[in-house]
Protein backbone atom coordinates (compact mmCIF):
# COMPACT_ATOMS: atom_id res chain seq x y z
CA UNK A 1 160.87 136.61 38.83
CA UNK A 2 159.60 133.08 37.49
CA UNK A 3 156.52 132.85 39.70
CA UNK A 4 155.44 136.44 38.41
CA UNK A 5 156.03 135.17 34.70
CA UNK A 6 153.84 132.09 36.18
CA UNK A 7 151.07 134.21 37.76
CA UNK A 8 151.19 136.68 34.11
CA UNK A 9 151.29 133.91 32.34
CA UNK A 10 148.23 131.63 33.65
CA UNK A 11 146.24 134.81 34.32
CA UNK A 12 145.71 135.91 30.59
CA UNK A 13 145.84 132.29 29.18
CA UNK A 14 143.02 130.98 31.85
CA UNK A 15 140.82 134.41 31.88
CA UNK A 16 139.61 134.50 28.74
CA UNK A 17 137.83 130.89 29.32
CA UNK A 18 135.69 132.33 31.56
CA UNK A 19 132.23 131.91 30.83
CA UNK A 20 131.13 135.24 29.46
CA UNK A 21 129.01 137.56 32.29
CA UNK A 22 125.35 137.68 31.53
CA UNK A 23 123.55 141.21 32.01
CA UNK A 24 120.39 142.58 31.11
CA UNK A 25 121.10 145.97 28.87
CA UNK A 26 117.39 147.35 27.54
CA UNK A 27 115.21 144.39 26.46
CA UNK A 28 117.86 141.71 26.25
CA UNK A 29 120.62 140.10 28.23
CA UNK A 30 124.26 140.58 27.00
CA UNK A 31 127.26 138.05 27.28
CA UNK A 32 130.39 140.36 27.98
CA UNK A 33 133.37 139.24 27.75
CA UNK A 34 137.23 140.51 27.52
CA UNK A 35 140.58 138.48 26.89
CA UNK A 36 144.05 139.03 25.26
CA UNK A 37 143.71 139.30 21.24
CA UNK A 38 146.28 139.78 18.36
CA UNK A 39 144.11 143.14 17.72
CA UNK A 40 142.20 145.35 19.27
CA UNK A 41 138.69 144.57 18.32
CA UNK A 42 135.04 144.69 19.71
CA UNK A 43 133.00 142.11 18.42
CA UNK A 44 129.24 142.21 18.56
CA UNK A 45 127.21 139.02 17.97
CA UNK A 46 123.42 138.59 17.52
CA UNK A 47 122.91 134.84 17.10
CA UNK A 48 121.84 133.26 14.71
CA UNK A 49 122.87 136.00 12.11
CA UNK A 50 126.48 136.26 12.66
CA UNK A 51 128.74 139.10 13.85
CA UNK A 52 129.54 142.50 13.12
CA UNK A 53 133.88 143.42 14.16
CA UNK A 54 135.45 146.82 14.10
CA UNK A 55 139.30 147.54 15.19
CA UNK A 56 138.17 150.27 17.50
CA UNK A 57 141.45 150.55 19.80
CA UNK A 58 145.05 149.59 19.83
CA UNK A 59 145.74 147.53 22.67
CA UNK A 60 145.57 144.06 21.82
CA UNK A 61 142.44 143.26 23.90
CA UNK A 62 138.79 142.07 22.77
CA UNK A 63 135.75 143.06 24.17
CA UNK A 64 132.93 140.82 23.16
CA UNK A 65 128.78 141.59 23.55
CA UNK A 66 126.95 138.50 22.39
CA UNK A 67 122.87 138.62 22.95
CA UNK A 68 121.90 136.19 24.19
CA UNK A 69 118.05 136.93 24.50
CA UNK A 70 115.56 139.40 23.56
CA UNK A 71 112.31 139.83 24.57
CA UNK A 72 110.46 142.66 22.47
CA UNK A 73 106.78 143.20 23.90
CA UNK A 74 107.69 145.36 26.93
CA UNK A 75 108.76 147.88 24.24
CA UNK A 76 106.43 147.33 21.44
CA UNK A 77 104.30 150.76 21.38
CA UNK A 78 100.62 150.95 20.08
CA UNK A 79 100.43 149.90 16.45
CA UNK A 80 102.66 146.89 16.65
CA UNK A 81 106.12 149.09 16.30
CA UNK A 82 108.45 148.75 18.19
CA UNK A 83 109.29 151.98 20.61
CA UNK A 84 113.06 152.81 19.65
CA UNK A 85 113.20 155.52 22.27
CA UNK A 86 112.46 153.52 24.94
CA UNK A 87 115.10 150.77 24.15
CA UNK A 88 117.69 153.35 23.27
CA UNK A 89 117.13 154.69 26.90
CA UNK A 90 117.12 151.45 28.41
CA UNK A 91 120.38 150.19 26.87
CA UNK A 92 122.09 153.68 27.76
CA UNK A 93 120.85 153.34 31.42
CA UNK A 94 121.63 149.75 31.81
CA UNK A 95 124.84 149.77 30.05
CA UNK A 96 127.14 151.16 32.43
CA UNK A 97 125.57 149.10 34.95
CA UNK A 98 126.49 146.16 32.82
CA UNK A 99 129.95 146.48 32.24
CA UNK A 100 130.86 147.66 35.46
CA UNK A 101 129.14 144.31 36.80
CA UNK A 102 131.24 142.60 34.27
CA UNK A 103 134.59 144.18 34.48
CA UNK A 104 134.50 143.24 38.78
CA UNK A 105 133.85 139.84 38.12
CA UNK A 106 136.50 139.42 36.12
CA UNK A 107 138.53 141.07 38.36
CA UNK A 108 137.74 138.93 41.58
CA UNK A 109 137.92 136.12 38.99
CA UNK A 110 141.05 136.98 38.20
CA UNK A 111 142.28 137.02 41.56
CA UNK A 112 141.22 133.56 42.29
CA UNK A 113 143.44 132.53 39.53
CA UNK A 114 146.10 134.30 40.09
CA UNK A 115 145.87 133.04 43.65
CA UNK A 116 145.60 129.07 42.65
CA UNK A 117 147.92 129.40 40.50
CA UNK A 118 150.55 130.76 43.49
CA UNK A 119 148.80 127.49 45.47
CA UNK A 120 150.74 125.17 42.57
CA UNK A 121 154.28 126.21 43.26
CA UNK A 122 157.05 125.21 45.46
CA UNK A 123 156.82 126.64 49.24
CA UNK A 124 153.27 127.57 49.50
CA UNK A 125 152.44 130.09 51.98
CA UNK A 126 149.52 132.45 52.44
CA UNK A 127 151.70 135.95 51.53
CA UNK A 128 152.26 133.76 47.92
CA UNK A 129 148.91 133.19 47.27
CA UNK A 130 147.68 136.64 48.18
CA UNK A 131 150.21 137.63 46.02
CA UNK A 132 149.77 135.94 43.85
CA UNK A 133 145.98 136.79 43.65
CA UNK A 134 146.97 140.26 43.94
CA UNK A 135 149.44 140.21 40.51
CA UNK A 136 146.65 138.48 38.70
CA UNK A 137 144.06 141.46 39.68
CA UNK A 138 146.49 143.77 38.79
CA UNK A 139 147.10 141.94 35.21
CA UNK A 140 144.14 141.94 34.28
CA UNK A 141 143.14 145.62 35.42
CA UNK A 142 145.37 146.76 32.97
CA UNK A 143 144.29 144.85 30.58
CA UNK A 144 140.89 146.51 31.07
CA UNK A 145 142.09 149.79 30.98
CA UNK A 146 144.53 149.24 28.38
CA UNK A 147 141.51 149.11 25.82
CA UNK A 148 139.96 152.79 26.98
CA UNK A 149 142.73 154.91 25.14
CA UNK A 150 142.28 155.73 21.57
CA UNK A 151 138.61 153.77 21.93
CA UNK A 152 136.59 154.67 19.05
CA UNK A 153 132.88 153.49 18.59
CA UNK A 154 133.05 155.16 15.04
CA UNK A 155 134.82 152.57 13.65
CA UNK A 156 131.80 150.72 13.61
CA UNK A 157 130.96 152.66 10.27
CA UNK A 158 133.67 150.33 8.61
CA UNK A 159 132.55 147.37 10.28
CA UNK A 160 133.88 143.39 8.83
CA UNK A 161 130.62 141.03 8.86
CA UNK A 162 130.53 137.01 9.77
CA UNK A 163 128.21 134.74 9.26
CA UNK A 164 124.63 134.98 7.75
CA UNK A 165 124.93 138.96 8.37
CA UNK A 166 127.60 139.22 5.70
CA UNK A 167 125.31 137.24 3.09
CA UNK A 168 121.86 139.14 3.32
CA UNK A 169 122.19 142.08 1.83
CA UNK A 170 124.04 141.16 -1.11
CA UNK A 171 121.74 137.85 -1.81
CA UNK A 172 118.72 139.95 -1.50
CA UNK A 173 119.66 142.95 -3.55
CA UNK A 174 120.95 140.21 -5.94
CA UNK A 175 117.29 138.96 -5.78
CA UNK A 176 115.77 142.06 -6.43
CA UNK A 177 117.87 142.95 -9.33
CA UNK A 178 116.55 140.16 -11.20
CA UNK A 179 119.85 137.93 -11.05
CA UNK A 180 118.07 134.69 -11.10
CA UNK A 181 116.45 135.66 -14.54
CA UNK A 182 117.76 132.17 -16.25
CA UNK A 183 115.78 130.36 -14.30
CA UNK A 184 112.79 132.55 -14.42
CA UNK A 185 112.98 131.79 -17.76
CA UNK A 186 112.52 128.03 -17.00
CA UNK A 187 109.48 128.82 -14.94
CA UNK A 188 107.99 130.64 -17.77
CA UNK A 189 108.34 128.19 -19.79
CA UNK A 190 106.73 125.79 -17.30
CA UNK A 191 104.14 127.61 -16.10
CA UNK A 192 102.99 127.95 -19.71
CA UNK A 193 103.08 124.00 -20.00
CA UNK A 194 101.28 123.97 -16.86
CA UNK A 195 98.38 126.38 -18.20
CA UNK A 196 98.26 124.37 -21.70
CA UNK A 197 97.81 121.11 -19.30
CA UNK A 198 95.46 122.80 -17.23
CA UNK A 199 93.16 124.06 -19.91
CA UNK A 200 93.24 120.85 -21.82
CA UNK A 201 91.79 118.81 -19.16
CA UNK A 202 89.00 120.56 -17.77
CA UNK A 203 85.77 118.41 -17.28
CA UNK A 204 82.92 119.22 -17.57
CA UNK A 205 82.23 118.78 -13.93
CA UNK A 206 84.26 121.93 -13.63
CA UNK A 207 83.74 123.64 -17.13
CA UNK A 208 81.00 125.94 -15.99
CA UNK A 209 79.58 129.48 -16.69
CA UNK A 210 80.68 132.96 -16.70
CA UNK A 211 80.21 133.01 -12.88
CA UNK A 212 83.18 130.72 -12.34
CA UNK A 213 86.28 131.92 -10.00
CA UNK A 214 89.19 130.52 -9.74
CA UNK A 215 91.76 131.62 -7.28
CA UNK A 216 95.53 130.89 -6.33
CA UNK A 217 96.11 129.82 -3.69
CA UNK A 218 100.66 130.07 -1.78
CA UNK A 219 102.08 130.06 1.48
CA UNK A 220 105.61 129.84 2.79
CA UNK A 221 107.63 131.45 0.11
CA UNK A 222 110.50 132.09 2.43
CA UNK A 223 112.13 134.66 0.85
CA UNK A 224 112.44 132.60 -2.55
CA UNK A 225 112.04 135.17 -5.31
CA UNK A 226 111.45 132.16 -7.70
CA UNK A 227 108.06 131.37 -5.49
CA UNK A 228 106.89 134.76 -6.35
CA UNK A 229 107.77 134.27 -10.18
CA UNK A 230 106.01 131.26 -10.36
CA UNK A 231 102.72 132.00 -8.99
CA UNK A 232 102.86 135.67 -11.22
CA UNK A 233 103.24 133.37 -14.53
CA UNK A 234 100.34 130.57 -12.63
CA UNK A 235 98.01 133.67 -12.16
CA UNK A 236 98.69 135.27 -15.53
CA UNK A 237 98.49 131.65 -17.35
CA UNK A 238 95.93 130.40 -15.43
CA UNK A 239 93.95 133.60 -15.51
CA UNK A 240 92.92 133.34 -12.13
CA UNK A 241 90.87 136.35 -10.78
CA UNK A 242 92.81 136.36 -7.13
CA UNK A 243 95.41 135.26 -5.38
CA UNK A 244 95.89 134.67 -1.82
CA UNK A 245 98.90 134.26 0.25
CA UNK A 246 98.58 132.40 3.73
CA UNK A 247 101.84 133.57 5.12
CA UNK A 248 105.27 133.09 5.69
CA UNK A 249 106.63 134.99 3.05
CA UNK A 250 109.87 135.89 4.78
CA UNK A 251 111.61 133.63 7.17
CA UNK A 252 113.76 135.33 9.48
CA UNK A 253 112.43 138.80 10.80
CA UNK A 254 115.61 141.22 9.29
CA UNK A 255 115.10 144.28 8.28
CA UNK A 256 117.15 143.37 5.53
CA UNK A 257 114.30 141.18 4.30
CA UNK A 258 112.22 144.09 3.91
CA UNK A 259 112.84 145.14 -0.11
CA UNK A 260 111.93 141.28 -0.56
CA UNK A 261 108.15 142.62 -0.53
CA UNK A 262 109.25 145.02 -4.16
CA UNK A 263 108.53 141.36 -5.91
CA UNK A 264 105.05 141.89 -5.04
CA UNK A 265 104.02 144.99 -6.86
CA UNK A 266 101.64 144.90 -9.27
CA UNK A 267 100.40 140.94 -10.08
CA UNK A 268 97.70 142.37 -12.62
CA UNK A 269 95.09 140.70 -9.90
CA UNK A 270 94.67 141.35 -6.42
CA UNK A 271 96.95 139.67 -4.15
CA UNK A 272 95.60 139.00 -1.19
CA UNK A 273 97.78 137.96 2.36
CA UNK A 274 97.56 136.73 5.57
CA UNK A 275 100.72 136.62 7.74
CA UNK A 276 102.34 133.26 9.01
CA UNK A 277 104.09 133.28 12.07
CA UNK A 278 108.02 134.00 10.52
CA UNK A 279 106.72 137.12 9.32
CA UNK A 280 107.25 139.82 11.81
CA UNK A 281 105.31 142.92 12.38
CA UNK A 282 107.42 145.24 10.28
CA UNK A 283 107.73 142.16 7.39
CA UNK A 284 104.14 142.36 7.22
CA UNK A 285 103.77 146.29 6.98
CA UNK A 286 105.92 146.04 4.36
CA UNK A 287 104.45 143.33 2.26
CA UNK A 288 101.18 144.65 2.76
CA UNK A 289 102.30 148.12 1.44
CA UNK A 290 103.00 146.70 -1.96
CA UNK A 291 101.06 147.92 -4.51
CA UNK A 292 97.99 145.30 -5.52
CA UNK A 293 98.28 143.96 -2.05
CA UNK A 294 96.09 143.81 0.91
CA UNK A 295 96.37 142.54 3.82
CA UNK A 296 92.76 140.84 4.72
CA UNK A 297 93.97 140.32 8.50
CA UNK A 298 90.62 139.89 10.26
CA UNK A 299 88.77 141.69 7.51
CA UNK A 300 86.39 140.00 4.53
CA UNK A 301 87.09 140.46 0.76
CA UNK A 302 84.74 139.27 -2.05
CA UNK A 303 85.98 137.60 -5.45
CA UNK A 304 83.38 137.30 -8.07
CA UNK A 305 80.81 136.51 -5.19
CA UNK A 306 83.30 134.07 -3.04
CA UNK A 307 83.88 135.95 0.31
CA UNK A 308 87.18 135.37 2.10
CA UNK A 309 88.15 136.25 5.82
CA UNK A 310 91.74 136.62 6.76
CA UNK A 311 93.31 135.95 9.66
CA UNK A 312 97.06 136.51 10.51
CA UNK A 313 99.02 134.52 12.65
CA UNK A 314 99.07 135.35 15.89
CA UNK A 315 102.13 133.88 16.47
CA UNK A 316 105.65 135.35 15.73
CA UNK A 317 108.52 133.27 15.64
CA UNK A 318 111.19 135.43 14.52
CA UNK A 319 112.10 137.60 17.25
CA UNK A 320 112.89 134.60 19.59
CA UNK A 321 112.58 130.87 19.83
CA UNK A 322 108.38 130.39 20.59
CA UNK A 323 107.98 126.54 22.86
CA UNK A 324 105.27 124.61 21.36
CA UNK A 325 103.63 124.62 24.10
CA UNK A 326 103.39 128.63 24.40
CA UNK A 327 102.61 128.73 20.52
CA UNK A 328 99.82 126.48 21.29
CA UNK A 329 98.34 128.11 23.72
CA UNK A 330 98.84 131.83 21.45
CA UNK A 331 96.87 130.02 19.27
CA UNK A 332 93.99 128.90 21.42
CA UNK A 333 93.68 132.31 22.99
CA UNK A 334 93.16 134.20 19.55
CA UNK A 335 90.53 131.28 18.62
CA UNK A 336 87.58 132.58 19.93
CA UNK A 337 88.04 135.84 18.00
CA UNK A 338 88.34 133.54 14.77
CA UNK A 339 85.08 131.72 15.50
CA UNK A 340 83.04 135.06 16.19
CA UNK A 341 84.53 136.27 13.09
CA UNK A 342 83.17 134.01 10.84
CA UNK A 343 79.84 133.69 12.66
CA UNK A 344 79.46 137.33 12.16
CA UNK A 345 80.62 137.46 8.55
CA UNK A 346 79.87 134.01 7.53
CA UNK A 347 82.40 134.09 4.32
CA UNK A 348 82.86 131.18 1.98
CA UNK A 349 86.24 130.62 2.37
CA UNK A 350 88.36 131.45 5.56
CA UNK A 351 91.95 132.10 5.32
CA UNK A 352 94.60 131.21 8.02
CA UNK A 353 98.47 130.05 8.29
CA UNK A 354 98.35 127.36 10.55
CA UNK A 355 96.26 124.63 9.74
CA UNK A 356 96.09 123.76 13.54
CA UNK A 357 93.36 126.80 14.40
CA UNK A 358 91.05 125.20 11.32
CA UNK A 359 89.15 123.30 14.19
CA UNK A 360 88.44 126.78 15.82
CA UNK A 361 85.65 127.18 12.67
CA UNK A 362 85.39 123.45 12.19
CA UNK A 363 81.38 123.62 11.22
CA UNK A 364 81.32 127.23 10.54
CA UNK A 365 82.61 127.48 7.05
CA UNK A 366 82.71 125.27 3.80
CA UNK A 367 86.48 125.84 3.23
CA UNK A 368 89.67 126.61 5.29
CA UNK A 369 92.71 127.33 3.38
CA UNK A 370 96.27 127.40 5.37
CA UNK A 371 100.23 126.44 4.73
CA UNK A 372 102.79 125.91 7.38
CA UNK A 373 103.06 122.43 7.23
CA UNK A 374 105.27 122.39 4.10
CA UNK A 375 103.38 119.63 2.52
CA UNK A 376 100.03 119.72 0.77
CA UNK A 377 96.73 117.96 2.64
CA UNK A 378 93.39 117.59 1.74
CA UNK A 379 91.00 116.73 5.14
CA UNK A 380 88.08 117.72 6.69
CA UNK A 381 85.95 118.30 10.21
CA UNK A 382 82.58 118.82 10.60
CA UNK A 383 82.04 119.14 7.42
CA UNK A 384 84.56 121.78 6.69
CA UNK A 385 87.09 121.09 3.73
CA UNK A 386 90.87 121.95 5.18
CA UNK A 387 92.95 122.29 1.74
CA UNK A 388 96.77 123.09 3.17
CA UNK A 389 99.44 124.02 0.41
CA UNK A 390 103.22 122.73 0.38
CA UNK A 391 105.52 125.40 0.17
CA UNK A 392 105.51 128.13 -2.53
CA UNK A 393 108.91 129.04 -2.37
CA UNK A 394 110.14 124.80 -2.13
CA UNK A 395 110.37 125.65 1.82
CA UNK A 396 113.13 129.03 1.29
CA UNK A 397 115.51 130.85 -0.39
CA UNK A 398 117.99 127.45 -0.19
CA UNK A 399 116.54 126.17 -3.15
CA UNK A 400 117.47 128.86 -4.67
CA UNK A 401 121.18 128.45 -3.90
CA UNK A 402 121.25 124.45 -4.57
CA UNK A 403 119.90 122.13 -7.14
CA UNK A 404 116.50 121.28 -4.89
CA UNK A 405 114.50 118.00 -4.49
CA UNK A 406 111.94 119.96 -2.51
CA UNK A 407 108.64 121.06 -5.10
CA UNK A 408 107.03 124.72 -6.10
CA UNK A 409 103.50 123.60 -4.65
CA UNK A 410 100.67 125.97 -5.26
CA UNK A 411 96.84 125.12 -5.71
CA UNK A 412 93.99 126.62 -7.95
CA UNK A 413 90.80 126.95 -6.07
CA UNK A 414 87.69 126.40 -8.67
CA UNK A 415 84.34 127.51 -7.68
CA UNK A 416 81.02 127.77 -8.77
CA UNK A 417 78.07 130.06 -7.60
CA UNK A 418 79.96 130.50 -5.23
CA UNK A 419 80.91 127.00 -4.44
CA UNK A 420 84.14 125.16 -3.85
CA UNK A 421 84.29 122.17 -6.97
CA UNK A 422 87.90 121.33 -7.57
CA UNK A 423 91.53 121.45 -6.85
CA UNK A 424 94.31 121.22 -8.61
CA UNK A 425 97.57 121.14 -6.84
CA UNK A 426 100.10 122.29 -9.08
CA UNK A 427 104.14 121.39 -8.03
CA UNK A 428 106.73 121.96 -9.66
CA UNK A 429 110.08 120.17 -8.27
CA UNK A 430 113.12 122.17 -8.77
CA UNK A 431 114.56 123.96 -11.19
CA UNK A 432 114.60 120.93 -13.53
CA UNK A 433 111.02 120.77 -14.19
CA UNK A 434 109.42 118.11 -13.19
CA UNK A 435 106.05 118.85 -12.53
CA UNK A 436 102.66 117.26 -11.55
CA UNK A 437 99.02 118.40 -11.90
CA UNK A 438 96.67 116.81 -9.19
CA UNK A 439 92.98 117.29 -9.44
CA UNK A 440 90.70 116.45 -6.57
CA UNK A 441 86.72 117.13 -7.43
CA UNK A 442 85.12 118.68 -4.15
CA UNK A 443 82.23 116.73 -3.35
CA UNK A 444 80.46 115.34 -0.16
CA UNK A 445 82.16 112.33 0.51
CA UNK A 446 85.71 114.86 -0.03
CA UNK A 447 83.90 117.05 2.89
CA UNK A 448 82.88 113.69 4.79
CA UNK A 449 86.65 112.61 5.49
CA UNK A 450 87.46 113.61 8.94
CA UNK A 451 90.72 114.86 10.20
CA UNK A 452 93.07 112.29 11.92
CA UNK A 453 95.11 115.40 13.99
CA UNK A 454 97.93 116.01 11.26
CA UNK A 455 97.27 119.41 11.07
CA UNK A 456 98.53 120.17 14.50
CA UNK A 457 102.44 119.37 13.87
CA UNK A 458 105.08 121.81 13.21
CA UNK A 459 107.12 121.40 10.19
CA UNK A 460 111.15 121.35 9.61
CA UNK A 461 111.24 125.65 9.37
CA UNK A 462 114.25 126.68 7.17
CA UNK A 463 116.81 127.68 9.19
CA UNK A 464 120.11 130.23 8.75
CA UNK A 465 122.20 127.15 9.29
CA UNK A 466 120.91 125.04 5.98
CA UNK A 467 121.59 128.48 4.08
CA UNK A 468 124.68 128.91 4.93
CA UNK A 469 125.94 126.05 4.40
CA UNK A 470 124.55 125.51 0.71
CA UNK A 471 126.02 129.32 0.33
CA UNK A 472 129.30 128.27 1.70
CA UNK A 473 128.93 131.37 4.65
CA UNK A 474 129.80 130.18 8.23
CA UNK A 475 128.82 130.28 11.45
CA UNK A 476 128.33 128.73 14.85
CA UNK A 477 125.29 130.27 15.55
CA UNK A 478 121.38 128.90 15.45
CA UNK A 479 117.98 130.41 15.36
């Protein structure tokens, strides 16, 4: 009777360390596991937002799906949306597949265990181990099967979150309700000071006519509502007659992300964006649907005679980890597109995420704008200026959570007949208010400064992990 408590025993302490079974159910490949639990739960996780648990039977067994990868494009449809039909009847056809797969392993598994673990005691001979093996299968078969009665998937409706899952929707309806309203009071207040500043010390280099546009110029917002704020009150207090957005406005590809883009209706001027590579496809449609907004994504717009070609990024980031490598060479395939582009339209400014694909037009255009890099630079190749603006949004929504050394950065674009004359790069450090104005006059020895390469670096991306730990939410998980 003692070896069978033995055999029981090791079986259901040692099973559950098994490394979960890896199968590929629709468009992405699914750690199952199942082990011994106080409850009877199923636990889905989707690194790197957290988990999703139900008590959906009452044997006290766990069943655990983690995905482990996910690979999209075989199931994007035409239009850039992704074909839910198809990966419903993928996942249904490979499911049963899947756990079937999973279930024998961890049956023969089992048995090997149960077997070894005869191996260890007193008198070894082969009928002990094959019973041995043979108790452990049996163990852990009805374990298995214990969890099928009373399973209900329904339970799901009621679900307990983890991790970054259980923080999103609450932060970001927070957000949209206008919670953070003291310190968009404090932005007010210094974007006014900022406008006062600004006005008092134009030159008269700059001064000029009637014909004079000036437009504002964000990227990489990352979902921080008090970006937004700040450049409304910069356009309204600057009186700028544009603004454009060179991506990166949302960070992490959710769904849940989507009401971020309400923040955008209505700026009182046109808002104009291109998409950085952490905005995905249905992030963008949803930005660009905001009323005053346009995407200019391979298309030209004209402000008060200044013509400006978009491009979006064509990388995406935020469906799965991209290699540099790969996102390199994404980047150098959509090039020669760019650099028709603007030979056919041969606008004034062109406007891109990455700063990397400026050489792609290098000689083609007086001015590239970009972001990405989280830090402002001023260079220039072949004559073309590269201005590249720090983050909008003081690189994500953790500076909204936490008392932030990271700067608002935002630039005003002055120009003249047409022409690029100034810069001022406007940031604005925290929420304590700190701030610096930095003009730079555009003339040819600014253009004459060529670029030493920095512009083809990736920068520290915000991750889930920072948030959640200035939010106090936790998880093991990573992006």
């Amino acid at each position: 009777m003692l070896w069978v408590c033995w055999i029981v025993g090791v079986t259901l302490v040692v099973t559950p360390l098994i490394p979960a079974s890896q199968q590929q159910v629709g468009p992405g490949v699914v750690a199952l596991s199942v082990g011994p639990s106080a409850s009877g739960q199923t636990e889905l996780s989707f690194p790197p937002l957290g988990r999703v648990r139900a008590h959906t039977h009452p044997a006290p067994v766990r069943v655990t799906a983690e995905l482990r990868e996910l690979d999209v494009r075989p199931v994007i449809a035409s239009g850039g949306r992704l074909d839910v039909d198809t990966i419903e009847r993928e996942v249904r056809d490979d499911l049963p597949q899947a756990v079937l797969a999973a279930a024998v392993r961890l049956l023969v598994l089992a048995a090997v265990i149960g077997g070894l673990a005869a191996a260890v005691l007193p008198g070894r001979r082969a009928g002990l181990i094959l019973g041995g093996g043979g108790l452990a299968l049996a163990t852990m078969a009805v374990v298995l099967l214990s969890a099928l009665p009373g399973y209900d998937a329904g339970r799901f409706e009621e679900p307990t979150y983890d991790g970054t899952l259980a923080l999103g929707g609450p932060l970001l309806q927070a957000v949209t309700a206008g919670t953070a309203s003291g310190v968009d009071a404090r932005v007010d207040v210094l974007s006014q000071r900022l406008a006062d500043l600004y006005s008092a010390s134009i030159t008269s280099d700059i001064a000029g006519s009637g014909g004079d546009v000036s437009i504002l110029h964000v990227s990489d917002i990352h979902l921080n509502p008090i970006g937004v704020n700040l450049a409304r009150n910069l356009a309204e207090s600057f009186a700028v007659d544009a603004i454009v957005d060179t991506g990166d406005t949302t960070s992490f590809g959710l769904p849940l992300e989507e009401p971020f883009s309400d923040l955008f209706d209505d700026f009182g001027v046109p808002y104009y964006f291109v998409a950085g590579n952490h905005d995905s496809p249905a992030n963008r449609r949803a930005i660009s649907a905001a009323e005053g907004v346009t995407s200019i994504d391979r298309r030209v717009v004209d402000v008060g005679g200044v013509r400006i070609l978009g491009f979006d990024d064509p990388v995406v980031t935020t469906t799965r980890i991209v290699p540099p490598e790969q996102r390199r060479e994404t980047m150098e395939a959509a090039e020669p597109e760019l650099r028709q582009l603007t030979r056919e339209e041969q606008p004034d400014v062109v406007a891109i995420h990455n700063p990397a694909m400026a050489s792609a037009v290098a000689g083609e255009v007086p001015l590239v704008i970009a972001g990405h890099l989280h830090r402002s630079l001023l260079t220039a190749e072949d004559g073309t200026l590269v201005a590249v603006v720090g983050s909008s949004g003081a690189t994500g929504l953790g500076a909204l959570t936490v008392e932030s050394d990271e700067p608002y950065v935002a630039q005003v674009l002055r120009f003249d007949d047409g022409e690029l004359v100034a810069i001022d790069t406007v940031e604005l450090t925290g929420i304590r208010g700190d701030f610096v104005v930095r003009r730079t006059l555009v003339g040819e020895e600014v253009r004459g400064v060529d670029t030493d390469g920095s512009l083809d670096e990736d920068p520290d991306e915000p991750t889930l992990e920072e948030l959640e730990g200035e939010t106090g939410v936790s998880t093991t998980t990573e992006p």
